[in-house]
N, C-alpha and C. Protein backbone atom coordinates (compact mmCIF):
# COMPACT_ATOMS: atom_id res chain seq x y z
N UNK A 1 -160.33 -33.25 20.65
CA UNK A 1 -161.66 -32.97 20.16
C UNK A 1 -161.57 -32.66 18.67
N UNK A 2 -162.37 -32.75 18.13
CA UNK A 2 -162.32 -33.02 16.83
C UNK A 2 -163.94 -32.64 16.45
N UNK A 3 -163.99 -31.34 15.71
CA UNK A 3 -165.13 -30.52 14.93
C UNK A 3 -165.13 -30.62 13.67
N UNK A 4 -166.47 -31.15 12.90
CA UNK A 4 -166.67 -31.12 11.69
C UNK A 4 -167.64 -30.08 10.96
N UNK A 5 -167.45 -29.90 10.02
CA UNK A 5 -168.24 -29.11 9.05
C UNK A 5 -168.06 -30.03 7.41
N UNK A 6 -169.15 -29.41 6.51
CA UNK A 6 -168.71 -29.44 4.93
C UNK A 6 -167.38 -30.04 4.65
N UNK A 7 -166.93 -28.55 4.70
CA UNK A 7 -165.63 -28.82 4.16
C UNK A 7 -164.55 -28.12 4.73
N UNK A 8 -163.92 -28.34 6.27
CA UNK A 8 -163.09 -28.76 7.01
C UNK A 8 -163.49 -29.79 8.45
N UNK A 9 -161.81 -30.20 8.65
CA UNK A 9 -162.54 -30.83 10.10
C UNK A 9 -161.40 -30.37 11.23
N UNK A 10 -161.77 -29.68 11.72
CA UNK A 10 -160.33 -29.21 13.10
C UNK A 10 -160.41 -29.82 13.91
N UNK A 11 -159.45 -30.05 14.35
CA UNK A 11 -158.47 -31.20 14.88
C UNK A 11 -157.67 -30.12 16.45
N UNK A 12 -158.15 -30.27 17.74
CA UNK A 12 -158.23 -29.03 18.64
C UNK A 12 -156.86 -29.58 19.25
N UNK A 13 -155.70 -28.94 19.48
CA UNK A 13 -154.66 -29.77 20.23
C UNK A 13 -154.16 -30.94 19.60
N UNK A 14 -154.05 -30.91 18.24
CA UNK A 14 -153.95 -31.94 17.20
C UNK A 14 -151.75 -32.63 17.53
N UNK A 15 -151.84 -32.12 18.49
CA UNK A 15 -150.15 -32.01 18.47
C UNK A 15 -149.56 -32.89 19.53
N UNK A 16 -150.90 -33.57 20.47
CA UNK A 16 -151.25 -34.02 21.70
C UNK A 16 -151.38 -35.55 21.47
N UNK A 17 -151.73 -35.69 19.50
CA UNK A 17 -152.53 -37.09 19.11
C UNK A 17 -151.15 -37.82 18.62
N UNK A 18 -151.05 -39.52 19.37
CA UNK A 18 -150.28 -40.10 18.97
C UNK A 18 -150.23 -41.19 17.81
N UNK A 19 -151.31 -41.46 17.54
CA UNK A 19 -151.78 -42.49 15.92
C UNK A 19 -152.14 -41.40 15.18
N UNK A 20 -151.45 -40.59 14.24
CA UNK A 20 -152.08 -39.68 13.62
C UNK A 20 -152.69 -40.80 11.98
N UNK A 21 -152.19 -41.65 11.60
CA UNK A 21 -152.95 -42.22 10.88
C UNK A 21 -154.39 -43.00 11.44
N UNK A 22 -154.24 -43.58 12.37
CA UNK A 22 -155.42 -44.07 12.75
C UNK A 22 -156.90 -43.15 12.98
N UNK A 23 -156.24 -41.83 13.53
CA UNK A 23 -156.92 -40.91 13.26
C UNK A 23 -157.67 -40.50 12.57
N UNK A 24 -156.49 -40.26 10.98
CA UNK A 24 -157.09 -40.17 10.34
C UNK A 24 -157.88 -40.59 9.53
N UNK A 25 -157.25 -41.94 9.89
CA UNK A 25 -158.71 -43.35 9.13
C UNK A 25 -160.26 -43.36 9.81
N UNK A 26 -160.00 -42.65 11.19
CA UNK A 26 -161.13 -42.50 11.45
C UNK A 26 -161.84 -40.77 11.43
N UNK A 27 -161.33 -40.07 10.67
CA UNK A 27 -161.65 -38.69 9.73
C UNK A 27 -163.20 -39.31 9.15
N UNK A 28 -162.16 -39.68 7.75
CA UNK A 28 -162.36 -40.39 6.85
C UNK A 28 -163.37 -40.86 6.43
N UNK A 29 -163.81 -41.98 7.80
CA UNK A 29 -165.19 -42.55 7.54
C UNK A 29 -166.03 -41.70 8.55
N UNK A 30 -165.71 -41.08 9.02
CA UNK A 30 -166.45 -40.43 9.98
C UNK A 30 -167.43 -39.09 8.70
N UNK A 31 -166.41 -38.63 8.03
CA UNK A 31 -166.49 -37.50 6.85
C UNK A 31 -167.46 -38.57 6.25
N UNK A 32 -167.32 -39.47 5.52
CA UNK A 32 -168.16 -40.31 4.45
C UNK A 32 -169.43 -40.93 4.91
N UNK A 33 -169.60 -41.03 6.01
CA UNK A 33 -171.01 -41.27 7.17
C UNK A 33 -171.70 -39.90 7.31
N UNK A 34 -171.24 -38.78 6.84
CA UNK A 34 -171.83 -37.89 7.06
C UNK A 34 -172.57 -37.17 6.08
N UNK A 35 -171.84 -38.16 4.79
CA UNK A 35 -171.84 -37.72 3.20
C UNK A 35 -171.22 -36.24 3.32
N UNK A 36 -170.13 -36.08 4.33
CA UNK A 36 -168.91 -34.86 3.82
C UNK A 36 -168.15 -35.24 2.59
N UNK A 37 -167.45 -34.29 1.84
CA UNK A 37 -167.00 -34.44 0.65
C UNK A 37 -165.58 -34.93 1.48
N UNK A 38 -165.15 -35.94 0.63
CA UNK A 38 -163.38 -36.18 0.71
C UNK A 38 -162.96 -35.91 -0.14
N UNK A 39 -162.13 -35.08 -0.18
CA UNK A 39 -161.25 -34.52 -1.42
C UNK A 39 -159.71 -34.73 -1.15
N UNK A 40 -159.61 -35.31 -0.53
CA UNK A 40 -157.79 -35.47 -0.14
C UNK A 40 -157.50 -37.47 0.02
N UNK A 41 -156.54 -37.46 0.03
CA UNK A 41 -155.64 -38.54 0.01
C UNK A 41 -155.21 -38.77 1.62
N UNK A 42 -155.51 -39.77 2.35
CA UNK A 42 -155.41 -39.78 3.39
C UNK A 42 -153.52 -39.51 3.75
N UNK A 43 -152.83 -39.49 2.59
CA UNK A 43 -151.68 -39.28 3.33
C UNK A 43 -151.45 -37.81 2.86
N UNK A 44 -152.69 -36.57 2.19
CA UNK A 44 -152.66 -35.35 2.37
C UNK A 44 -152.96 -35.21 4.16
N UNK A 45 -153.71 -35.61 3.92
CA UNK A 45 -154.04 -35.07 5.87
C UNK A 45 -153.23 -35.51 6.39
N UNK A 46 -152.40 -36.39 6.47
CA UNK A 46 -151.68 -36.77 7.29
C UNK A 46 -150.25 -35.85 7.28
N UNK A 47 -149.46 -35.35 6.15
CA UNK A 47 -149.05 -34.52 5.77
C UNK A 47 -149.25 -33.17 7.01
N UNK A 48 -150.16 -32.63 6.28
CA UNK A 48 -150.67 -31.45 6.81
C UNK A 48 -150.73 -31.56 8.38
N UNK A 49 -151.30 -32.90 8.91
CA UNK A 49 -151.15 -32.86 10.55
C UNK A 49 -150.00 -32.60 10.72
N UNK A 50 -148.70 -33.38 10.09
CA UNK A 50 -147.47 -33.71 11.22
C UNK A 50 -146.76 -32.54 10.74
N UNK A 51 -146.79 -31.59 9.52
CA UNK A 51 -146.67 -30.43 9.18
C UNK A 51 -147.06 -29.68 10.27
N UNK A 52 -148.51 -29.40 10.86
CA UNK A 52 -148.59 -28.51 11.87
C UNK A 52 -147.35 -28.85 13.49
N UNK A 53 -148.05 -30.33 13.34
CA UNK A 53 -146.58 -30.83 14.60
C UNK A 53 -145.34 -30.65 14.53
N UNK A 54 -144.86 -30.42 13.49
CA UNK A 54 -143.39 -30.15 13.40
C UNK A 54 -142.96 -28.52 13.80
N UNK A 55 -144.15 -28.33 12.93
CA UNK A 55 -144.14 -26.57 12.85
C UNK A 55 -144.15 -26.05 14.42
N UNK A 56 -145.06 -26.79 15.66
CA UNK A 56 -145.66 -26.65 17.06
C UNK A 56 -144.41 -27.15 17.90
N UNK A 57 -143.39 -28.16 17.73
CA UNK A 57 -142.62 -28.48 17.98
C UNK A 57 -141.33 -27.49 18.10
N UNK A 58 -141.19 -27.04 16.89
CA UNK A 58 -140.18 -26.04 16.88
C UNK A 58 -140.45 -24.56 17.43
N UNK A 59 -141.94 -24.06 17.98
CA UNK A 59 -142.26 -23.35 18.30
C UNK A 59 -142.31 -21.93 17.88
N UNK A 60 -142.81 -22.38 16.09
CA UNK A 60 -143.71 -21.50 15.41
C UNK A 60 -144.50 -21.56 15.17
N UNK A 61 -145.36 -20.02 15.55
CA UNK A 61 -146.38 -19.89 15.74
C UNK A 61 -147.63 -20.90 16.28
N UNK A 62 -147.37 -21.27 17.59
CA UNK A 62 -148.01 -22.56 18.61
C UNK A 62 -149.32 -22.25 18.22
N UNK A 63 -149.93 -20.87 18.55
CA UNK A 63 -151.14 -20.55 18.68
C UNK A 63 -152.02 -21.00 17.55
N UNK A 64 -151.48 -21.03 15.96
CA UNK A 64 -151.76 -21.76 15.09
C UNK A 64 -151.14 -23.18 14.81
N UNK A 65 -150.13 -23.48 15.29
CA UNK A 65 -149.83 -24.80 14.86
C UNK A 65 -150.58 -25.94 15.94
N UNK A 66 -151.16 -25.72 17.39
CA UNK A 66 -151.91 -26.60 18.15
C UNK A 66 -152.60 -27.08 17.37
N UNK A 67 -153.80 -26.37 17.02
CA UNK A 67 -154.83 -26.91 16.44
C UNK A 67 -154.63 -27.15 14.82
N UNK A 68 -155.35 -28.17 13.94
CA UNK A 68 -155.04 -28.60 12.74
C UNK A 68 -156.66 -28.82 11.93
N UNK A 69 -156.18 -27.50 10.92
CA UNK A 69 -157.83 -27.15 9.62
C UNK A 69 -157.63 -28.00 9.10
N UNK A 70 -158.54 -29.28 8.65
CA UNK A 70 -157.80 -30.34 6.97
C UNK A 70 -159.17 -29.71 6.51
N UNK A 71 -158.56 -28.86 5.43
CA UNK A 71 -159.36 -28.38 4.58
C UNK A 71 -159.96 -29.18 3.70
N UNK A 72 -161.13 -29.23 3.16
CA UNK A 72 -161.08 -29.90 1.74
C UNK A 72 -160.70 -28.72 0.26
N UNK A 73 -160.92 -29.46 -0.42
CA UNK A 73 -160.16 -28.89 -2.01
C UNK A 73 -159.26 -28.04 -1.42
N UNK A 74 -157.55 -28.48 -0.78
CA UNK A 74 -157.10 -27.72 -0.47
C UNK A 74 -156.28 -27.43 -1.73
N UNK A 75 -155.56 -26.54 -1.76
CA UNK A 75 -154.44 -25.64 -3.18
C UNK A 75 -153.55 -26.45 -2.90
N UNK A 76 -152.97 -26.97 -4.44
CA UNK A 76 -152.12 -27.91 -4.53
C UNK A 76 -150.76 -27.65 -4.42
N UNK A 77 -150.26 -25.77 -4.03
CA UNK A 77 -149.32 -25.44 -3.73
C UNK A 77 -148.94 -25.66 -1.85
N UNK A 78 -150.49 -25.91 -1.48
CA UNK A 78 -150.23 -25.79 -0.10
C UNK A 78 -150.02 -27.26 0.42
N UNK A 79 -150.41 -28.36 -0.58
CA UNK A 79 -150.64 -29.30 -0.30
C UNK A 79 -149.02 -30.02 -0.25
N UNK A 80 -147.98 -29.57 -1.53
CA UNK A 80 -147.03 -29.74 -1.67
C UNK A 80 -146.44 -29.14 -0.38
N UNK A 81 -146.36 -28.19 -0.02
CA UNK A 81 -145.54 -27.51 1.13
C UNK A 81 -146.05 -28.35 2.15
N UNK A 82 -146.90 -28.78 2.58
CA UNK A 82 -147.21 -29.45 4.05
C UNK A 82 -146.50 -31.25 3.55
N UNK A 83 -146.99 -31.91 2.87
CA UNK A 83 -145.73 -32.37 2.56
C UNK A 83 -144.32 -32.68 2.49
N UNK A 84 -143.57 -31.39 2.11
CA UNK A 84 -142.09 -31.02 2.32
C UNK A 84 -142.00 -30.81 3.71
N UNK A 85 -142.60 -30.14 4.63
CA UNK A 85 -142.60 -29.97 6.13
C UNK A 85 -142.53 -31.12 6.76
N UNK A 86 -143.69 -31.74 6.40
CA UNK A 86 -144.44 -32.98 7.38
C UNK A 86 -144.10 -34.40 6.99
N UNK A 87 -142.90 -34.17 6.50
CA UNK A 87 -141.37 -35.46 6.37
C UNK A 87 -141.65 -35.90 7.79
């Protein structure tokens, strides 16, 4: 399941999804049909998903890593770290 607002979209059990790009191609236009702001690079979100999956995998902190915030205007320190993770 997948909830939108402004400016995030959570992603419920995001750890469960096996095309995480296709996914997120369909974010994307789903966000831009809505006239939501896109502020990220589809391979930020993508990042940040497999960042939470890796993180859910190794079994830190599940209770936050299930589900996945793609923030918009996220901090470009956080953006780098989900990145380095979500190799």
């Amino acid at each position: 399941m997948i909830i939108y607002s402004k400016y995030n979209t959570k992603i419920i059990d995001g750890y469960l999804e096996k095309n995480i790009s296709k996914k997120v191609d369909e974010i994307i236009e789903y966000r831009k049909r809505m006239k939501y702001p896109v502020t990220r690079t589809k391979a930020s979100y993508i990042a940040e998903w497999k960042a939470h999956n890796r993180l859910y995998r190794l079994g830190i902190k599940r209770s936050h890593t299930k589900d996945i915030d793609l923030e918009e205007r996220i901090n470009k320190y956080k953006d780098i770290i989900y990145r380095v993770i979500g190799v």
